[in-house]
Protein backbone atom coordinates (compact mmCIF):
# COMPACT_ATOMS: atom_id res chain seq x y z
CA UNK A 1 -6.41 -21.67 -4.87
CA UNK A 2 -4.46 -18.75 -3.80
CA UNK A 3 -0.61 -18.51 -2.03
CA UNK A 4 -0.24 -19.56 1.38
CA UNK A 5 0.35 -16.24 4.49
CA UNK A 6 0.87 -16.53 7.69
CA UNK A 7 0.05 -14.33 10.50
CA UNK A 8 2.10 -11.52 10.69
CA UNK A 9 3.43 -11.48 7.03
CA UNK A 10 3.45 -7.77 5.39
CA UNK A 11 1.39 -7.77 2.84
CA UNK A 12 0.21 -5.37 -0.31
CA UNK A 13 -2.44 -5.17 -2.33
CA UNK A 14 -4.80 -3.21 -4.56
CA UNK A 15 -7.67 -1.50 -3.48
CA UNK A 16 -10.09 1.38 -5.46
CA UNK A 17 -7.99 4.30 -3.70
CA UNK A 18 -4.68 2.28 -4.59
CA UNK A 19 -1.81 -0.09 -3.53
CA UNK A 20 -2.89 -0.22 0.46
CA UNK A 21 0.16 -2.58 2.69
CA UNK A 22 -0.54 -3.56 6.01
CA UNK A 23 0.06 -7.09 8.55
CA UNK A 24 -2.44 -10.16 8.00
CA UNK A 25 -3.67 -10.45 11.47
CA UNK A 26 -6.03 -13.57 10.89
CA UNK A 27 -6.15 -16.05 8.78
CA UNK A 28 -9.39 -17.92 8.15
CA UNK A 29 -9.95 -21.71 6.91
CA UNK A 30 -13.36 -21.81 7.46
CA UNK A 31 -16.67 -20.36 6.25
CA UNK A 32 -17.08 -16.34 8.51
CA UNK A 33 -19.44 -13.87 8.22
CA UNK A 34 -17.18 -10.64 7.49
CA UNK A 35 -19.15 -6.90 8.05
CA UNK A 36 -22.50 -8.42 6.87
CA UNK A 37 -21.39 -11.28 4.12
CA UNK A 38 -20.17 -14.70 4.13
CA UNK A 39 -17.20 -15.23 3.30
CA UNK A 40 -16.14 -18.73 1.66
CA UNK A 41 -13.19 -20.05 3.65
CA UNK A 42 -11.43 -23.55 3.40
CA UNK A 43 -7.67 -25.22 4.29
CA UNK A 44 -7.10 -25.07 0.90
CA UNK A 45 -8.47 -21.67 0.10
CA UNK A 46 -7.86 -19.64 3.06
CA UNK A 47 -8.99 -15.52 3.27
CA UNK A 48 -6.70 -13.26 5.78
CA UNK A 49 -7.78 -10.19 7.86
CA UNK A 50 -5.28 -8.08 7.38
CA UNK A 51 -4.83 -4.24 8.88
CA UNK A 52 -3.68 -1.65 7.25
CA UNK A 53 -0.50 0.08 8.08
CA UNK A 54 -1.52 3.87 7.49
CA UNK A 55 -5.09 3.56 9.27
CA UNK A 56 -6.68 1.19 11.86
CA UNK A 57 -8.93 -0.31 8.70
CA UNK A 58 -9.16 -4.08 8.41
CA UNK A 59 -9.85 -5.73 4.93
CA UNK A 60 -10.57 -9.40 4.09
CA UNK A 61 -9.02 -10.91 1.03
CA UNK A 62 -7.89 -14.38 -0.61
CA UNK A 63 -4.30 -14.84 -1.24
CA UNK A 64 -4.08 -14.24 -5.02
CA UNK A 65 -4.63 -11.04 -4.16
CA UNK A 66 -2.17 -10.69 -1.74
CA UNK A 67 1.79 -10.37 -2.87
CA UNK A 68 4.11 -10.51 0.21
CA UNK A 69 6.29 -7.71 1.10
């Protein structure tokens, strides 16, 4: 189980071209296909959309990998 974000938190984390920050703009507690692959989703373990502050790209990820800015 990873931390708990809400929508709107600012967010960081680490991606293969570096530390990327942006704003979770969904939060999902339930299974979701996500660009082509399911994505396992519960209360418990929640993943958030979150979108990127320097480009319009949106990323999926579960909250350990998440720290809060």
């Amino acid at each position: 189980m990873g931390k708990d974000f809400s929508v709107g938190d600012h967010v960081r984390w680490n991606s293969e071209a570096g530390h990327v920050e942006g704003v979770i703009v969904r939060k999902h507690t339930m299974d979701v296909e996500y660009k082509g692959h399911m994505r396992r989703c519960t209360e418990d373990d929640p993943q958030y959309e979150i979108k990127s502050d320097k480009t319009d790209h949106v990323a999926m990820h579960k909250g350990n990998a998440l720290t809060k800015l």
